[in-house]
PDB file of N, CA and C in Angstrom:
ATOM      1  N   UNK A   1       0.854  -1.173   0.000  1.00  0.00           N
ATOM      2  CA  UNK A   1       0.000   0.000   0.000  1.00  0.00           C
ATOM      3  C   UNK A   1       0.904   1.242   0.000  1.00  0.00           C
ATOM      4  N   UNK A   2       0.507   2.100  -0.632  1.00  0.00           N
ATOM      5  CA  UNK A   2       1.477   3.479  -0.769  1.00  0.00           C
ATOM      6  C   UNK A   2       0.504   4.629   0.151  1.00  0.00           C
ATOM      7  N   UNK A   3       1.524   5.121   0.357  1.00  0.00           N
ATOM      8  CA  UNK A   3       0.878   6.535   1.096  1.00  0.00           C
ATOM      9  C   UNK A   3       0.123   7.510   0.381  1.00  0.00           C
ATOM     10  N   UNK A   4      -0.528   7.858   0.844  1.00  0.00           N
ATOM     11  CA  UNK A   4      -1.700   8.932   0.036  1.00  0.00           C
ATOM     12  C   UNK A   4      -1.010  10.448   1.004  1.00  0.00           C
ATOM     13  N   UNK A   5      -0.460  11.155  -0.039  1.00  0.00           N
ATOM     14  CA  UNK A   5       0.086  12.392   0.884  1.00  0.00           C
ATOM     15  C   UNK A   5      -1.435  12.951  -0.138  1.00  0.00           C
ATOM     16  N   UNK A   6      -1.972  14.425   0.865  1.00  0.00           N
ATOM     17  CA  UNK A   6      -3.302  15.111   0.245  1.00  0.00           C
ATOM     18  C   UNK A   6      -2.839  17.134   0.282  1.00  0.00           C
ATOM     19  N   UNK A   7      -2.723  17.340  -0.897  1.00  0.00           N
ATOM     20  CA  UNK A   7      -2.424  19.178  -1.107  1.00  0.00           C
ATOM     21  C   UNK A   7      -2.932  19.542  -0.008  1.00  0.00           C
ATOM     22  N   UNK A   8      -2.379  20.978   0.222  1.00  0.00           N
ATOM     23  CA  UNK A   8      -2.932  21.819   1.056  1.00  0.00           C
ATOM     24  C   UNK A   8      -4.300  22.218   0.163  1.00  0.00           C
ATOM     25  N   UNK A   9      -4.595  22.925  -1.318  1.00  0.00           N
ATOM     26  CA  UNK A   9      -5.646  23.055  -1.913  1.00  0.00           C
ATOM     27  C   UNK A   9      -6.125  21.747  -1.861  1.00  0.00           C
ATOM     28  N   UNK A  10      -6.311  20.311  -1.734  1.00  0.00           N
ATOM     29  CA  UNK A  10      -7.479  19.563  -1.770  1.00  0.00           C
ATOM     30  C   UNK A  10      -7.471  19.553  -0.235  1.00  0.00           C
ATOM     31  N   UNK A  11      -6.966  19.837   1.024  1.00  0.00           N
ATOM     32  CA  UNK A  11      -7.509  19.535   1.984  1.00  0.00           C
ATOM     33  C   UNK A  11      -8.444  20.333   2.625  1.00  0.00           C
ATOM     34  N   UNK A  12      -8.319  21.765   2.105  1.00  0.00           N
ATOM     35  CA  UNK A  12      -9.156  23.168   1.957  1.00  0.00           C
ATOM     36  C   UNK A  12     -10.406  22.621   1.543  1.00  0.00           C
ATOM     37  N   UNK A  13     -10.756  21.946   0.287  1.00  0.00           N
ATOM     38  CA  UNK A  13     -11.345  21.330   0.010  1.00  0.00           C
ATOM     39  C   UNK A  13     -12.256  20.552   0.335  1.00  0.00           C
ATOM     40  N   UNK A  14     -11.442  19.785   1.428  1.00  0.00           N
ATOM     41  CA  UNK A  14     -12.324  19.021   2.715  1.00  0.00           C
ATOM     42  C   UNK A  14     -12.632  19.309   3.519  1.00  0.00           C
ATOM     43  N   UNK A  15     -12.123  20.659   4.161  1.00  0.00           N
ATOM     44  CA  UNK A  15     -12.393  21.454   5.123  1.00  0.00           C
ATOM     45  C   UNK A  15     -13.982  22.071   4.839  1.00  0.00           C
ATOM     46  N   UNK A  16     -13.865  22.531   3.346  1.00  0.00           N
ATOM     47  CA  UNK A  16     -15.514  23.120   2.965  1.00  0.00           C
ATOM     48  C   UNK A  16     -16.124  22.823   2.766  1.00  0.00           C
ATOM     49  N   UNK A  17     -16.044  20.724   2.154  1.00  0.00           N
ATOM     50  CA  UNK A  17     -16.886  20.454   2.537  1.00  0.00           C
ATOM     51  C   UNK A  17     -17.777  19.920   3.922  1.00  0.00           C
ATOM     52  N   UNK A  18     -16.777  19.492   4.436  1.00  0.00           N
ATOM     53  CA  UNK A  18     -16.597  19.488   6.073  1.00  0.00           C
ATOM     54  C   UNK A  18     -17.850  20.355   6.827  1.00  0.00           C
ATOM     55  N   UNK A  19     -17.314  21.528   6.410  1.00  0.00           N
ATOM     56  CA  UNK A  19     -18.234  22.562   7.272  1.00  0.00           C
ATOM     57  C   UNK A  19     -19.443  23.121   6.514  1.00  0.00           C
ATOM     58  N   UNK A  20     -19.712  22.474   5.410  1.00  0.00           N
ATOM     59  CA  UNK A  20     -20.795  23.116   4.381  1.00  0.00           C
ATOM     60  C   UNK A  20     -22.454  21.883   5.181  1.00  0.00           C
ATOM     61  N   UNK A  21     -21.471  20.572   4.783  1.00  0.00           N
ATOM     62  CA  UNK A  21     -22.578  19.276   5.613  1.00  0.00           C
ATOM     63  C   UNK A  21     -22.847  19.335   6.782  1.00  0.00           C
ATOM     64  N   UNK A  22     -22.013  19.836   8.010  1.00  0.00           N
ATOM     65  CA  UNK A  22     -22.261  19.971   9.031  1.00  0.00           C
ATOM     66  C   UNK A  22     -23.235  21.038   9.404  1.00  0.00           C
ATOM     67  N   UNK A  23     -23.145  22.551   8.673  1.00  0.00           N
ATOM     68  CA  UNK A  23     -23.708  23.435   8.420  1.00  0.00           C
ATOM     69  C   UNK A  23     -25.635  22.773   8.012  1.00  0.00           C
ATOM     70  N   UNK A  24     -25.677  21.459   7.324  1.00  0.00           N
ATOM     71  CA  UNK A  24     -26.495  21.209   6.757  1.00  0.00           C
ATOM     72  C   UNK A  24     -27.560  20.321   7.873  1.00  0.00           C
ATOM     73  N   UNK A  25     -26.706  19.128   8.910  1.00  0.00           N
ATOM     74  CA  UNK A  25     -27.044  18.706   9.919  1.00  0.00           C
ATOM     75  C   UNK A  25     -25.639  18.242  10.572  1.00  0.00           C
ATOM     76  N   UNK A  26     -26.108  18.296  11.965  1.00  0.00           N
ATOM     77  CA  UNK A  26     -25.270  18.240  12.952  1.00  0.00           C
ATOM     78  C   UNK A  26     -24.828  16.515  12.636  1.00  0.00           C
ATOM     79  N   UNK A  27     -23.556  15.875  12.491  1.00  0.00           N
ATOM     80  CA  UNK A  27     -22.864  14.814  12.542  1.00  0.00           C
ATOM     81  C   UNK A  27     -22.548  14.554  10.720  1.00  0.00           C
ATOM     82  N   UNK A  28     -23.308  15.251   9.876  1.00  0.00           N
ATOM     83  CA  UNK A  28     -23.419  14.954   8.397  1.00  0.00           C
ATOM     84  C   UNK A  28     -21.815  15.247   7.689  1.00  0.00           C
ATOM     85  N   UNK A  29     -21.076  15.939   8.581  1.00  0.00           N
ATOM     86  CA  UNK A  29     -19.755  16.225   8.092  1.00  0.00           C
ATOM     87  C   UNK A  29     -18.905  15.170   8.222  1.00  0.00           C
ATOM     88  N   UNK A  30     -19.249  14.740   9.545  1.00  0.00           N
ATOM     89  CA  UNK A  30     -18.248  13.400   9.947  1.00  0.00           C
ATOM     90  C   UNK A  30     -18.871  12.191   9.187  1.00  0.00           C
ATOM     91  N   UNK A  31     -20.105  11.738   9.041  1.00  0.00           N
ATOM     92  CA  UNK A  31     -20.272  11.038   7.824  1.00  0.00           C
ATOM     93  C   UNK A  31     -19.375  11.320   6.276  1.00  0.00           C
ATOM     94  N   UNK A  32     -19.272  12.303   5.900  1.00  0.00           N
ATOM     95  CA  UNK A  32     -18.788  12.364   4.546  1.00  0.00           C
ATOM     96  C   UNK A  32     -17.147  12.501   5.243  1.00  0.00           C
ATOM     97  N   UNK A  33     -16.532  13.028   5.750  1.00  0.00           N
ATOM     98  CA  UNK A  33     -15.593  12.787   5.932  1.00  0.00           C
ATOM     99  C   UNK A  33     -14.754  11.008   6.316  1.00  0.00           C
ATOM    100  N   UNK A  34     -15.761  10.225   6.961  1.00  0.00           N
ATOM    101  CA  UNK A  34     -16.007   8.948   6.949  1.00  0.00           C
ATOM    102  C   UNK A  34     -15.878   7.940   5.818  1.00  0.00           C
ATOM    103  N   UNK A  35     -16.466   8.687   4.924  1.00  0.00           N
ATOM    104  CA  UNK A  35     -17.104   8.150   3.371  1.00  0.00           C
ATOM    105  C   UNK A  35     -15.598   8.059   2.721  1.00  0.00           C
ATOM    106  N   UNK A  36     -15.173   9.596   2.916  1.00  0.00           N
ATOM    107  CA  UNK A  36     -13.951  10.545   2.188  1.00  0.00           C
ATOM    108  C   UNK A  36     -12.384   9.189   2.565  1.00  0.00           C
ATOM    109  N   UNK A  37     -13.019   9.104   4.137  1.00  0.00           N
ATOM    110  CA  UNK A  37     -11.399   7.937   4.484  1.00  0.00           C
ATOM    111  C   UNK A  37     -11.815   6.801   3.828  1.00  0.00           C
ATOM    112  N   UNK A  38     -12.575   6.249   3.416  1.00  0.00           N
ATOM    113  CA  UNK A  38     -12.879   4.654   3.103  1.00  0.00           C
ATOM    114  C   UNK A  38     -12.656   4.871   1.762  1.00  0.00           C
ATOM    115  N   UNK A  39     -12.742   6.167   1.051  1.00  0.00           N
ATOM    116  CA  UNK A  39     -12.326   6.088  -0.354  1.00  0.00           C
ATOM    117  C   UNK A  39     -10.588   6.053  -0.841  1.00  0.00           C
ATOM    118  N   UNK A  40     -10.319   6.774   0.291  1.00  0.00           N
ATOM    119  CA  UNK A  40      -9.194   7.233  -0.265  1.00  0.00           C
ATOM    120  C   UNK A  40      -8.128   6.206   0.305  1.00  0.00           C
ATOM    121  N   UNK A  41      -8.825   4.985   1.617  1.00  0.00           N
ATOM    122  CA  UNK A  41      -8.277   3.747   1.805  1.00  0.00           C
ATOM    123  C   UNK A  41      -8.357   2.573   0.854  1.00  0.00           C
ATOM    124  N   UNK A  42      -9.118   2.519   0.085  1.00  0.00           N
ATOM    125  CA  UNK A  42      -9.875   2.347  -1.424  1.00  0.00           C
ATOM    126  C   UNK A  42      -8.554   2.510  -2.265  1.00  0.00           C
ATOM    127  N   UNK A  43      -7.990   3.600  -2.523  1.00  0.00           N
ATOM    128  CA  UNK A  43      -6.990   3.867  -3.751  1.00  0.00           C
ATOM    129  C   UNK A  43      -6.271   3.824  -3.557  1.00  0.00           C
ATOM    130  N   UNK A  44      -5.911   3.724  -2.269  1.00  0.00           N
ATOM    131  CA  UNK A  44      -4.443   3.452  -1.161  1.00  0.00           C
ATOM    132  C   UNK A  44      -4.014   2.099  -1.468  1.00  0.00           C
ATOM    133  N   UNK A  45      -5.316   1.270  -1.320  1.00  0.00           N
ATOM    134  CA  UNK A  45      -4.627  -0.418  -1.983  1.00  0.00           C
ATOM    135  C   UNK A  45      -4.465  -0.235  -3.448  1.00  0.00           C
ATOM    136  N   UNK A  46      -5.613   0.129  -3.555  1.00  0.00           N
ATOM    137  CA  UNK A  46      -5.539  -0.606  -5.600  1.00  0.00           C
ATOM    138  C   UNK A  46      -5.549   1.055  -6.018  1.00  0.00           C
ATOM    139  N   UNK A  47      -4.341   1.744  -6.506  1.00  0.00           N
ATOM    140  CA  UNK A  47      -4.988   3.147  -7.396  1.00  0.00           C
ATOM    141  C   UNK A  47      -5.196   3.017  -8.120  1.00  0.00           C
ATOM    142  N   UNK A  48      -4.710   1.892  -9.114  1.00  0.00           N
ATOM    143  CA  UNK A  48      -5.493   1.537 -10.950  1.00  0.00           C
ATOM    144  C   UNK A  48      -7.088   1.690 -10.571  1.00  0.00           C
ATOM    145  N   UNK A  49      -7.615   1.266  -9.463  1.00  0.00           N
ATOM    146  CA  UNK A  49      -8.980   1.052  -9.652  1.00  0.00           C
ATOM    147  C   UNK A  49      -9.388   1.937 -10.351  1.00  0.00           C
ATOM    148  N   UNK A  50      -9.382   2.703 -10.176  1.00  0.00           N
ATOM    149  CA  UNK A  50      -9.996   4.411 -10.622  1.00  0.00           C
ATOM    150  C   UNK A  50      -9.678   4.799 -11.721  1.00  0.00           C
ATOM    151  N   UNK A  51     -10.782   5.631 -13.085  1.00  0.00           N
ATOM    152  CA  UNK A  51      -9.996   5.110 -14.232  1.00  0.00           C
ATOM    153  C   UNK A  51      -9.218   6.469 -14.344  1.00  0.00           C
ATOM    154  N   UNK A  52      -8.926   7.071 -15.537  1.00  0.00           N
ATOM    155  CA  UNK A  52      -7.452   8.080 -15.777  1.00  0.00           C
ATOM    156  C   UNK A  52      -8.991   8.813 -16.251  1.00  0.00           C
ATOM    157  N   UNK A  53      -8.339  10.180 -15.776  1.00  0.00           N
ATOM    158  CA  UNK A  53     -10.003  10.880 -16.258  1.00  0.00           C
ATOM    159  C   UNK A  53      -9.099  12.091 -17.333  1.00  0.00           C
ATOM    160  N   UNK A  54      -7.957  12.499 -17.073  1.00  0.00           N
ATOM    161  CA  UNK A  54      -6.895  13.723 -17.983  1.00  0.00           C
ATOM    162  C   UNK A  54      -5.304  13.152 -17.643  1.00  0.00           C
ATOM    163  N   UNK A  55      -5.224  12.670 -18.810  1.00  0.00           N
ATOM    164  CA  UNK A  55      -3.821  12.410 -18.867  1.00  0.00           C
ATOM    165  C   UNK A  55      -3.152  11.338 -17.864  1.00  0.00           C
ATOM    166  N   UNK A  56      -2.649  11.831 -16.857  1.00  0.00           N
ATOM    167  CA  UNK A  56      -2.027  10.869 -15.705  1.00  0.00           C
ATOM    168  C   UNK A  56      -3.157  10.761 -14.268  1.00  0.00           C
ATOM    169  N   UNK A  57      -4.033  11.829 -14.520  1.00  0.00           N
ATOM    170  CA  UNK A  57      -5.048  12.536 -13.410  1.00  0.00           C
ATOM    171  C   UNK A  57      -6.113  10.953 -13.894  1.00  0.00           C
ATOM    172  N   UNK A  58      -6.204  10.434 -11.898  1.00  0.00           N
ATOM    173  CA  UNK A  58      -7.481   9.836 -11.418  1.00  0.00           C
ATOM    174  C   UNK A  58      -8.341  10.275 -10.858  1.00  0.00           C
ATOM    175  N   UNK A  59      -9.466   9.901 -11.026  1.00  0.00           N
ATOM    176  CA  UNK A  59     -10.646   9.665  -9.936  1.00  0.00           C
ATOM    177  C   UNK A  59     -11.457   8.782  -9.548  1.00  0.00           C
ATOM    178  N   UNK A  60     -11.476   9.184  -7.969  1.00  0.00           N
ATOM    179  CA  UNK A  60     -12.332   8.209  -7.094  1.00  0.00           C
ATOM    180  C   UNK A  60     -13.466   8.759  -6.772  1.00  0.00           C
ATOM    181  N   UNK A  61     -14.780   8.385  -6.940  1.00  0.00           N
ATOM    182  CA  UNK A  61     -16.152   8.799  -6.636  1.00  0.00           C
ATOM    183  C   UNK A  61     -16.507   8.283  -5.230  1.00  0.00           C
ATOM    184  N   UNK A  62     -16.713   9.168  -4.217  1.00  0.00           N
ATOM    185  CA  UNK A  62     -17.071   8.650  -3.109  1.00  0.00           C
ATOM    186  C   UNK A  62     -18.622   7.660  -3.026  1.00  0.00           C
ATOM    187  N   UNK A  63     -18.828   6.819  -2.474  1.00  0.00           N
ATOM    188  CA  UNK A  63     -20.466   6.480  -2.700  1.00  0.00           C
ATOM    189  C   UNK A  63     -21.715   7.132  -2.406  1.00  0.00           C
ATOM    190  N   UNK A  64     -21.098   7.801  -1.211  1.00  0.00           N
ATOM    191  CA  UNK A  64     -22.719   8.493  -0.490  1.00  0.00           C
ATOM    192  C   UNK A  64     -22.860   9.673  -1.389  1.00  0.00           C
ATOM    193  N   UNK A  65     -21.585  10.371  -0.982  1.00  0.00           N
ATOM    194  CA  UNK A  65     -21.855  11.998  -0.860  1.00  0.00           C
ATOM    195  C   UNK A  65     -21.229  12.027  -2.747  1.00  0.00           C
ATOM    196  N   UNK A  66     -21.887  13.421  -3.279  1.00  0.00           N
ATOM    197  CA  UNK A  66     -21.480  13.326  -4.820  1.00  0.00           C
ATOM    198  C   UNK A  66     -20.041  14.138  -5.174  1.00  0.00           C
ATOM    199  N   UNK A  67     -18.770  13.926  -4.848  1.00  0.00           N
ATOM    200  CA  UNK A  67     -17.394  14.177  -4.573  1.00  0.00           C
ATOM    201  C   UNK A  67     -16.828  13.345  -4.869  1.00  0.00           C
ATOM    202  N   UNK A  68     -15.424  13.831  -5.791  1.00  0.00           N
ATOM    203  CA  UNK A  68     -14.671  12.836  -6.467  1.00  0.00           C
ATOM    204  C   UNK A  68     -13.280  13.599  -6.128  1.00  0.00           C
ATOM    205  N   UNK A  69     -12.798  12.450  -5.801  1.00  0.00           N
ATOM    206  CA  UNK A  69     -10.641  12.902  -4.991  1.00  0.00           C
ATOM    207  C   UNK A  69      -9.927  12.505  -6.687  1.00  0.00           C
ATOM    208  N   UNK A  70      -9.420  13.354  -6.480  1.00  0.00           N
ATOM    209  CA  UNK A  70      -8.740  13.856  -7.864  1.00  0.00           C
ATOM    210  C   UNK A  70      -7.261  13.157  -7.752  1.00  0.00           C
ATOM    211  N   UNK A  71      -6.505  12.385  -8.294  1.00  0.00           N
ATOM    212  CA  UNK A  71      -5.195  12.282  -7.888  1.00  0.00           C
ATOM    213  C   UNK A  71      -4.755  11.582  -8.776  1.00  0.00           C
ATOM    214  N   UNK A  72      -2.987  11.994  -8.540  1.00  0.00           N
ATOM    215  CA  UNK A  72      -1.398  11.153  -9.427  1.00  0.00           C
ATOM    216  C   UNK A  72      -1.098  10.215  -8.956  1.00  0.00           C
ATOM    217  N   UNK A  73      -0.960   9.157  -9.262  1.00  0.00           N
ATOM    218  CA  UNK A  73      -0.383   8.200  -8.864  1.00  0.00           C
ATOM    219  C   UNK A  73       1.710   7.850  -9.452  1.00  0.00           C
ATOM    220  N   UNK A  74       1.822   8.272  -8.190  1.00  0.00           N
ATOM    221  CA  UNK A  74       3.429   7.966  -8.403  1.00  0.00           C
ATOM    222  C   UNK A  74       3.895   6.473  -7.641  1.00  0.00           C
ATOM    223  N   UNK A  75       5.599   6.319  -7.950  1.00  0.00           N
ATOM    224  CA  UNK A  75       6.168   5.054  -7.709  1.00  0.00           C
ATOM    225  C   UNK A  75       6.686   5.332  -6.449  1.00  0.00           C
ATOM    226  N   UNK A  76       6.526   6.278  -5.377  1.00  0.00           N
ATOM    227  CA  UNK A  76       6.535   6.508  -4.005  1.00  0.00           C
ATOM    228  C   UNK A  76       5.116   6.554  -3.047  1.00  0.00           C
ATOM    229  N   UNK A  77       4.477   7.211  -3.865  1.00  0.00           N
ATOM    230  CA  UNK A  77       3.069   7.681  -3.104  1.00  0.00           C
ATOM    231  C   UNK A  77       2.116   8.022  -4.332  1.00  0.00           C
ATOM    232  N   UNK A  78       0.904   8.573  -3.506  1.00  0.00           N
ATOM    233  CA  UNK A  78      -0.412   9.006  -4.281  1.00  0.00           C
ATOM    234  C   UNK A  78      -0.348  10.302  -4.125  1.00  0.00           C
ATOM    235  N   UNK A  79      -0.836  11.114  -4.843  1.00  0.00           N
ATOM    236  CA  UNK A  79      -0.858  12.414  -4.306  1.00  0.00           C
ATOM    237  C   UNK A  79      -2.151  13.265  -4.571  1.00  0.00           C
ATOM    238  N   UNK A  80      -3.003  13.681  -3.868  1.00  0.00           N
ATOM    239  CA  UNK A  80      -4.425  13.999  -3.909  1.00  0.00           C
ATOM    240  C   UNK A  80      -4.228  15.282  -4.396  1.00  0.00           C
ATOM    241  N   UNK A  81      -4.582  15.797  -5.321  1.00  0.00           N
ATOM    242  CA  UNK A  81      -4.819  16.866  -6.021  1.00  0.00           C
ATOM    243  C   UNK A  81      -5.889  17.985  -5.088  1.00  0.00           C
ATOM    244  N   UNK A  82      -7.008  17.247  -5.135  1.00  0.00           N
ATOM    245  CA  UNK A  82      -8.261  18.023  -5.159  1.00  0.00           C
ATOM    246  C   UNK A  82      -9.254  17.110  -4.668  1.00  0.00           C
ATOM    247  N   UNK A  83     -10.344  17.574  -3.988  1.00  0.00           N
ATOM    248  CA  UNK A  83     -11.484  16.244  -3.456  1.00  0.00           C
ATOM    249  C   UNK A  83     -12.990  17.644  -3.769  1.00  0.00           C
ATOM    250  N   UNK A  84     -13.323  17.441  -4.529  1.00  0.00           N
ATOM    251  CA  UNK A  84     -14.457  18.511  -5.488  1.00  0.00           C
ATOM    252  C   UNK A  84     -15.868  17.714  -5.659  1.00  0.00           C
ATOM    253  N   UNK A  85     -16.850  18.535  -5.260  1.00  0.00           N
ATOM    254  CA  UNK A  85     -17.853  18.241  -5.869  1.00  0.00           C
ATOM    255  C   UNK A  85     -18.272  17.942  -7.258  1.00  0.00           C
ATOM    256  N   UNK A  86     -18.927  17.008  -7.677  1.00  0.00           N
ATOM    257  CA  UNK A  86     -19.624  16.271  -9.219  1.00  0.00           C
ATOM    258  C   UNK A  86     -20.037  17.616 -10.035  1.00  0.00           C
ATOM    259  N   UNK A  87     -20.480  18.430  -9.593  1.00  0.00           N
ATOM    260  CA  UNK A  87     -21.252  19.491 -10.665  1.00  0.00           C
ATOM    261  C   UNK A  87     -19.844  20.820 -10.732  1.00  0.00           C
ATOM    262  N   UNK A  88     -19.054  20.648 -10.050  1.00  0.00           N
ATOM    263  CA  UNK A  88     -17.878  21.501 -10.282  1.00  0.00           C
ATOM    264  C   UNK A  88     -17.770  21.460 -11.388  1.00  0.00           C
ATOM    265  N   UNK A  89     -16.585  23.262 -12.008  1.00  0.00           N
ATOM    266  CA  UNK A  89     -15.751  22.679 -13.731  1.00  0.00           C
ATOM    267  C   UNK A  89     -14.646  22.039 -13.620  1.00  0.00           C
ATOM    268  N   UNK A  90     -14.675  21.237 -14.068  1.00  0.00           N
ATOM    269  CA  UNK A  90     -13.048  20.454 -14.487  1.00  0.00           C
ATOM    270  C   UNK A  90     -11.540  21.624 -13.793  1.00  0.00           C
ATOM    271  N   UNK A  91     -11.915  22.636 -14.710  1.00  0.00           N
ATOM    272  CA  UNK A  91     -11.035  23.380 -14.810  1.00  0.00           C
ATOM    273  C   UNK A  91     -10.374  23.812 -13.573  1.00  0.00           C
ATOM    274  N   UNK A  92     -11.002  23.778 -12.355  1.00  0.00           N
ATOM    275  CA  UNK A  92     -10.750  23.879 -11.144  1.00  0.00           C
ATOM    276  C   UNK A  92      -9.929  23.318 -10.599  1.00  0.00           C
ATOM    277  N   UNK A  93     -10.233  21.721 -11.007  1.00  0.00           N
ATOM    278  CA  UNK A  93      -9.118  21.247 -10.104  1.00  0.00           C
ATOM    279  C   UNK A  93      -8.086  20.718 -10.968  1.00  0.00           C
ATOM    280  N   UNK A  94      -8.176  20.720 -12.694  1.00  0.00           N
ATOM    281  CA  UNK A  94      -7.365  20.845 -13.423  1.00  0.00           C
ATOM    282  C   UNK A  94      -6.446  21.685 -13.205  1.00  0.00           C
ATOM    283  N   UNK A  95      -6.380  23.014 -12.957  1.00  0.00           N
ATOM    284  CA  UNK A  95      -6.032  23.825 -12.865  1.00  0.00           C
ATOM    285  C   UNK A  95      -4.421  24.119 -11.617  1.00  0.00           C
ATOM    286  N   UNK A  96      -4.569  23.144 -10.663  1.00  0.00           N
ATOM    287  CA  UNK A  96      -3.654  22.680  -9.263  1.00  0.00           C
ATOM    288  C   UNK A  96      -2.812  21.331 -10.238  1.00  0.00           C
ATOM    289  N   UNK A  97      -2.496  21.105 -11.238  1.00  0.00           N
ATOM    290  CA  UNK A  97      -2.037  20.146 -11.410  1.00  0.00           C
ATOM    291  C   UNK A  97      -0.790  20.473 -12.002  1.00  0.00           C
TER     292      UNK A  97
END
């Protein structure tokens, strides 16, 4: 298993959504943040799982919540780009790469 190191811009990321769900109901943040570790323990074993969405750039679709972790897969580690909502533009988190 390789290490998943995560940007300071995708952990911002998690932070808003963090506080956007919680904002929404009380414990709903720690659910998706929940969701967020089981995914990204998910790509931690297998990162092929996830297919190539731009060039070298993956993604993982969380199940519950509609958020997809953006990331490189290198021959040391993973490296999380971005963790963005489904209706986002591309260009966003294209854009950190």
């Amino acid at each position: 298993m390789k290490p998943v190191l995560i940007r300071p811009a995708a952990a911002a990321d998690i932070e808003g959504a963090f506080h956007w769900y919680e904002g929404q109901r009380i414990g709903l943040g720690i659910e998706f943040r929940s969701e967020l570790k089981a995914t990204i323990d998910r790509l931690a074993t297998n990162p092929v799982l996830y297919q190539v969405i731009h060039h070298d750039k993956r993604r993982a679709l969380l199940r519950r919540f509609p958020y997809g972790v953006f990331y490189r897969v290198y021959a040391e580690a993973i490296i999380v780009v971005a963790v963005m909502h489904g209706r986002r533009a591309p260009k966003r988190w294209q854009s950190r790469i």
